[in-house]
N, C-alpha and C. Protein backbone atom coordinates (compact mmCIF):
# COMPACT_ATOMS: atom_id res chain seq x y z
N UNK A 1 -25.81 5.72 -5.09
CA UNK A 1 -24.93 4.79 -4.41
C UNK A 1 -23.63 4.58 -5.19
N UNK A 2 -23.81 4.82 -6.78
CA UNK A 2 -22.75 4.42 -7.55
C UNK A 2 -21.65 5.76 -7.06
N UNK A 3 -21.97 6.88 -7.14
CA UNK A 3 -20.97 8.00 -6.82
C UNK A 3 -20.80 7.73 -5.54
N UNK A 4 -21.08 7.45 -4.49
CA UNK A 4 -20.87 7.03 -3.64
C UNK A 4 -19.22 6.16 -3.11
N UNK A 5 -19.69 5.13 -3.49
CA UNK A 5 -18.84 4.05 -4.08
C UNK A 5 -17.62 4.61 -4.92
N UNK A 6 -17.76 5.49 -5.21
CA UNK A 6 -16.39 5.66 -6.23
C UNK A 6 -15.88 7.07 -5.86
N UNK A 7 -16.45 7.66 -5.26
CA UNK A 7 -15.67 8.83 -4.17
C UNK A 7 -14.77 7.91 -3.05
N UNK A 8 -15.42 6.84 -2.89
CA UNK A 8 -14.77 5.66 -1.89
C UNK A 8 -13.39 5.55 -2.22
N UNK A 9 -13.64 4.91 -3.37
CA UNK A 9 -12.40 4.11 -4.31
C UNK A 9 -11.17 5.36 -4.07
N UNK A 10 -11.69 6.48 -4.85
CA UNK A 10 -10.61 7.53 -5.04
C UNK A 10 -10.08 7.65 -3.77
N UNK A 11 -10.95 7.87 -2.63
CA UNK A 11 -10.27 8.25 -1.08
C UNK A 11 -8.89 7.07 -1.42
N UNK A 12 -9.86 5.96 -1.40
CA UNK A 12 -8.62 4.73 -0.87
C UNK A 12 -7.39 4.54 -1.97
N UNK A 13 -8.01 4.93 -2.73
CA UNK A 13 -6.61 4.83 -4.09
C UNK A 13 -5.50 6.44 -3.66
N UNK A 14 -6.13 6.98 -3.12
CA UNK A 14 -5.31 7.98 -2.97
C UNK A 14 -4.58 8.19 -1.55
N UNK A 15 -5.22 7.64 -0.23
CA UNK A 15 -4.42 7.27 0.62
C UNK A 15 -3.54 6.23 0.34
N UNK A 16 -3.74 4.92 -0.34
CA UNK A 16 -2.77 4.20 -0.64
C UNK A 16 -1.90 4.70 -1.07
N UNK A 17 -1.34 5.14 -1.85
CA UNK A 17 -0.59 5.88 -2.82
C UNK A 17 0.15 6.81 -1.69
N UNK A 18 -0.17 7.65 -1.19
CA UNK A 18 0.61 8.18 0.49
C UNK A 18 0.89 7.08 0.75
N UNK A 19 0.82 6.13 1.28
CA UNK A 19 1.33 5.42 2.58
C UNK A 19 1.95 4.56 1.09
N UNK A 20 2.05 4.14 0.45
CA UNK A 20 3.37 3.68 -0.40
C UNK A 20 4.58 4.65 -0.28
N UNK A 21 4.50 5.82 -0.88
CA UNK A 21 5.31 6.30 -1.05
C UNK A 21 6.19 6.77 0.15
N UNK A 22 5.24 6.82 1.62
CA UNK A 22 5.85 7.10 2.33
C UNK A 22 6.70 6.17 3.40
N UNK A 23 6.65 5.10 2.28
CA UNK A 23 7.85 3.59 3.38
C UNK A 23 8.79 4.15 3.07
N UNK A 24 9.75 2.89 3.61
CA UNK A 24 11.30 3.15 3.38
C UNK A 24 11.41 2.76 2.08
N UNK A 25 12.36 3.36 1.35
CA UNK A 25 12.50 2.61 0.00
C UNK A 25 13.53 1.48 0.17
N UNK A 26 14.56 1.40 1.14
CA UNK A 26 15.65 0.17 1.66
C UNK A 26 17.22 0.29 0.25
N UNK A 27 17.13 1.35 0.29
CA UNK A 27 18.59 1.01 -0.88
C UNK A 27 18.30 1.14 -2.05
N UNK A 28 17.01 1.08 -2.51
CA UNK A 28 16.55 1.34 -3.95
C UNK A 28 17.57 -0.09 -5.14
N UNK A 29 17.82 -0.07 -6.36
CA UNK A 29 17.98 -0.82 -7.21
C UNK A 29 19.38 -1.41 -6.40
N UNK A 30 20.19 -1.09 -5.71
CA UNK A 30 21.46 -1.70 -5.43
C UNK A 30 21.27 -2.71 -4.81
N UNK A 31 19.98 -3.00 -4.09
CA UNK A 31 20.39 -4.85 -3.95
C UNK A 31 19.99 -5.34 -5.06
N UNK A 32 18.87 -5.17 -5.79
CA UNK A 32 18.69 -6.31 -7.06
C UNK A 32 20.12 -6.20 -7.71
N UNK A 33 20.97 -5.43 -7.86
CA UNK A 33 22.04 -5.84 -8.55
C UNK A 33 23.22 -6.42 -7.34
N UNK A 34 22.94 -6.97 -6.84
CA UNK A 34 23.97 -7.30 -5.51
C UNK A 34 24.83 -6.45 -4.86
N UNK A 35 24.08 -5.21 -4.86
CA UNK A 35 24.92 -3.93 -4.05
C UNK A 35 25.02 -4.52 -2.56
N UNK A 36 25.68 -3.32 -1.66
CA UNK A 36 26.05 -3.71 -0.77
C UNK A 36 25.37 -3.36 0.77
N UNK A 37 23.68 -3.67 0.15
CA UNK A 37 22.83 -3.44 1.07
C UNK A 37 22.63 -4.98 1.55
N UNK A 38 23.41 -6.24 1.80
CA UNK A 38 22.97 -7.29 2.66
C UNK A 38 22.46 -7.34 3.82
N UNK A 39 23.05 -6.42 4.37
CA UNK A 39 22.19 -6.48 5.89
C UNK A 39 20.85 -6.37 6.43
N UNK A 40 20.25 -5.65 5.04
CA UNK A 40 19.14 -4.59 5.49
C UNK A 40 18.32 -6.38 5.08
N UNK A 41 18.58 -7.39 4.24
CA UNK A 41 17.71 -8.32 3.71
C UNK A 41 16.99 -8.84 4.84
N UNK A 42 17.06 -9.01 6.14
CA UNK A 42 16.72 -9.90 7.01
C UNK A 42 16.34 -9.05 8.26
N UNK A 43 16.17 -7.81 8.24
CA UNK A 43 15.80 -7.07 9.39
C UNK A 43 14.22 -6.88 9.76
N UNK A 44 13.67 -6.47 10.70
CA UNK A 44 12.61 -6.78 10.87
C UNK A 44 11.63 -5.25 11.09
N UNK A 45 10.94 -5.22 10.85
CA UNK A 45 9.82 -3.50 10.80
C UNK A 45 9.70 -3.47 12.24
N UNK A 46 9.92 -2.01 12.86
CA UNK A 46 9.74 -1.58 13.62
C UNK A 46 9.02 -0.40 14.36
N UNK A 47 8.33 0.14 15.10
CA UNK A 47 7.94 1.23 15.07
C UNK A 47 7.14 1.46 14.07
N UNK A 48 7.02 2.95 13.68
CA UNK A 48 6.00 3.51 13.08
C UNK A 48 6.16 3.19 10.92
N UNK A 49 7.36 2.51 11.04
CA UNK A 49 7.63 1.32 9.72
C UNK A 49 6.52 0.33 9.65
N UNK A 50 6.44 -0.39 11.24
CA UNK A 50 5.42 -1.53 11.04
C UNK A 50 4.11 -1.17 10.43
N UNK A 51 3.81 -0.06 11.49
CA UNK A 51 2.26 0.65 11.43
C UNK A 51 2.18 1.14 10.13
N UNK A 52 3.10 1.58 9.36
CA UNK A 52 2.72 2.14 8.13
C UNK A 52 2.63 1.40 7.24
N UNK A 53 3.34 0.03 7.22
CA UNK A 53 2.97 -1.61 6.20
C UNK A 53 1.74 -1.82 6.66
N UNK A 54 0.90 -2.32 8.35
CA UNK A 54 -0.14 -2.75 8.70
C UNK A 54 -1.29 -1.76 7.96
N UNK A 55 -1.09 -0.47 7.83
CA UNK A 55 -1.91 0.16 7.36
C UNK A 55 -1.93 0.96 6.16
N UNK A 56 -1.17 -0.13 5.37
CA UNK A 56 -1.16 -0.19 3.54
C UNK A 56 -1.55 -1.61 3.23
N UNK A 57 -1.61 -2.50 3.85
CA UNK A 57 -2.12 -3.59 3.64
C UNK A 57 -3.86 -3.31 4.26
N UNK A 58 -3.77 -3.07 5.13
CA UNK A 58 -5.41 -2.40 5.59
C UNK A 58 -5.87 -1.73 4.43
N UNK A 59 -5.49 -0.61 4.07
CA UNK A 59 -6.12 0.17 2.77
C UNK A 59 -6.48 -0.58 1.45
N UNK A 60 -4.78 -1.82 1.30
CA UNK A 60 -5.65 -2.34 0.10
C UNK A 60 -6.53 -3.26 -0.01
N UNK A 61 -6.85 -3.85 1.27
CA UNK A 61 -7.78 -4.89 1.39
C UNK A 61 -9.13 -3.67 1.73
N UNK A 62 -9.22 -2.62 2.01
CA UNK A 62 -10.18 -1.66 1.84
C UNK A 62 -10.92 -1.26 0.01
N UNK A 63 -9.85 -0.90 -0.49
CA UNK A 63 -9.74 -0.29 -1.94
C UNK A 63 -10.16 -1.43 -2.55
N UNK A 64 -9.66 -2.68 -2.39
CA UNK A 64 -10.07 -3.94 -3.02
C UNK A 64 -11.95 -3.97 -3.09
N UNK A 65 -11.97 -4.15 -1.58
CA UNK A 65 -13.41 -4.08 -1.27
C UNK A 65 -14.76 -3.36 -2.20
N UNK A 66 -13.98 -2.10 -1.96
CA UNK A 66 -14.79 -0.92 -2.66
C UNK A 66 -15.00 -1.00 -3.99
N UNK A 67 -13.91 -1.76 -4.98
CA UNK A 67 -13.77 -1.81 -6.25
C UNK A 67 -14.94 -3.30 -6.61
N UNK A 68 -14.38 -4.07 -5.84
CA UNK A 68 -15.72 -4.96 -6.25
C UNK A 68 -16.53 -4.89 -5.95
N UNK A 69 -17.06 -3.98 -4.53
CA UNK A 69 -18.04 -3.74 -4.10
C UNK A 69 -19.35 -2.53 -5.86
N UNK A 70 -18.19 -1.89 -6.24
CA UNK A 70 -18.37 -0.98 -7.27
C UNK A 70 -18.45 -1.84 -8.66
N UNK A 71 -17.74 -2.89 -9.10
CA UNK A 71 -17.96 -3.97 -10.01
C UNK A 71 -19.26 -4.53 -9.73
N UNK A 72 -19.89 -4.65 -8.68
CA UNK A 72 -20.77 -5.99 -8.61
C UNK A 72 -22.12 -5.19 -8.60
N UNK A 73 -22.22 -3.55 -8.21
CA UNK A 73 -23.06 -2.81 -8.47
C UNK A 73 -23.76 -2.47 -9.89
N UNK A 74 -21.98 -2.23 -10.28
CA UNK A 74 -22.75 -1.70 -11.94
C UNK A 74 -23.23 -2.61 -12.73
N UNK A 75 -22.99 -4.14 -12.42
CA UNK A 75 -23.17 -5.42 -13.30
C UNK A 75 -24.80 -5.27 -13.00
């Protein structure tokens, strides 16, 4: 069950990791320095943007799962 469980983890640590990398990055460091990305601050996810936040937040509340599910095993 323990390998189990942690073939899990890796799936989900490793789809996460895709679906991070594959958002928008929005301008990268030029707004923390007050570049001249203002507009983008207040816009709203759309399309297949939304679906790809809804289902990186899905994964890590998945990966979460699995990890304590995998903590509470080996204890």
């Amino acid at each position: 069950m323990e390998k189990i469980l942690t073939v899990v983890q890796v799936v989900f640590a490793v789809g996460l990791i895709g679906l991070i990398l594959l958002q928008n990055k929005g301008g990268g460091l030029s707004g923390v320095f007050g570049g001249s990305e203002v507009s983008n601050v207040y816009r709203t996810k759309r399309g297949m943007e939304k679906n790809l936040f809804l289902l990186t937040i899905i994964f890590t509340i998945l990966f979460l799962g699995a990890s304590l599910a995998n903590i509470l095993l080996r204890a």
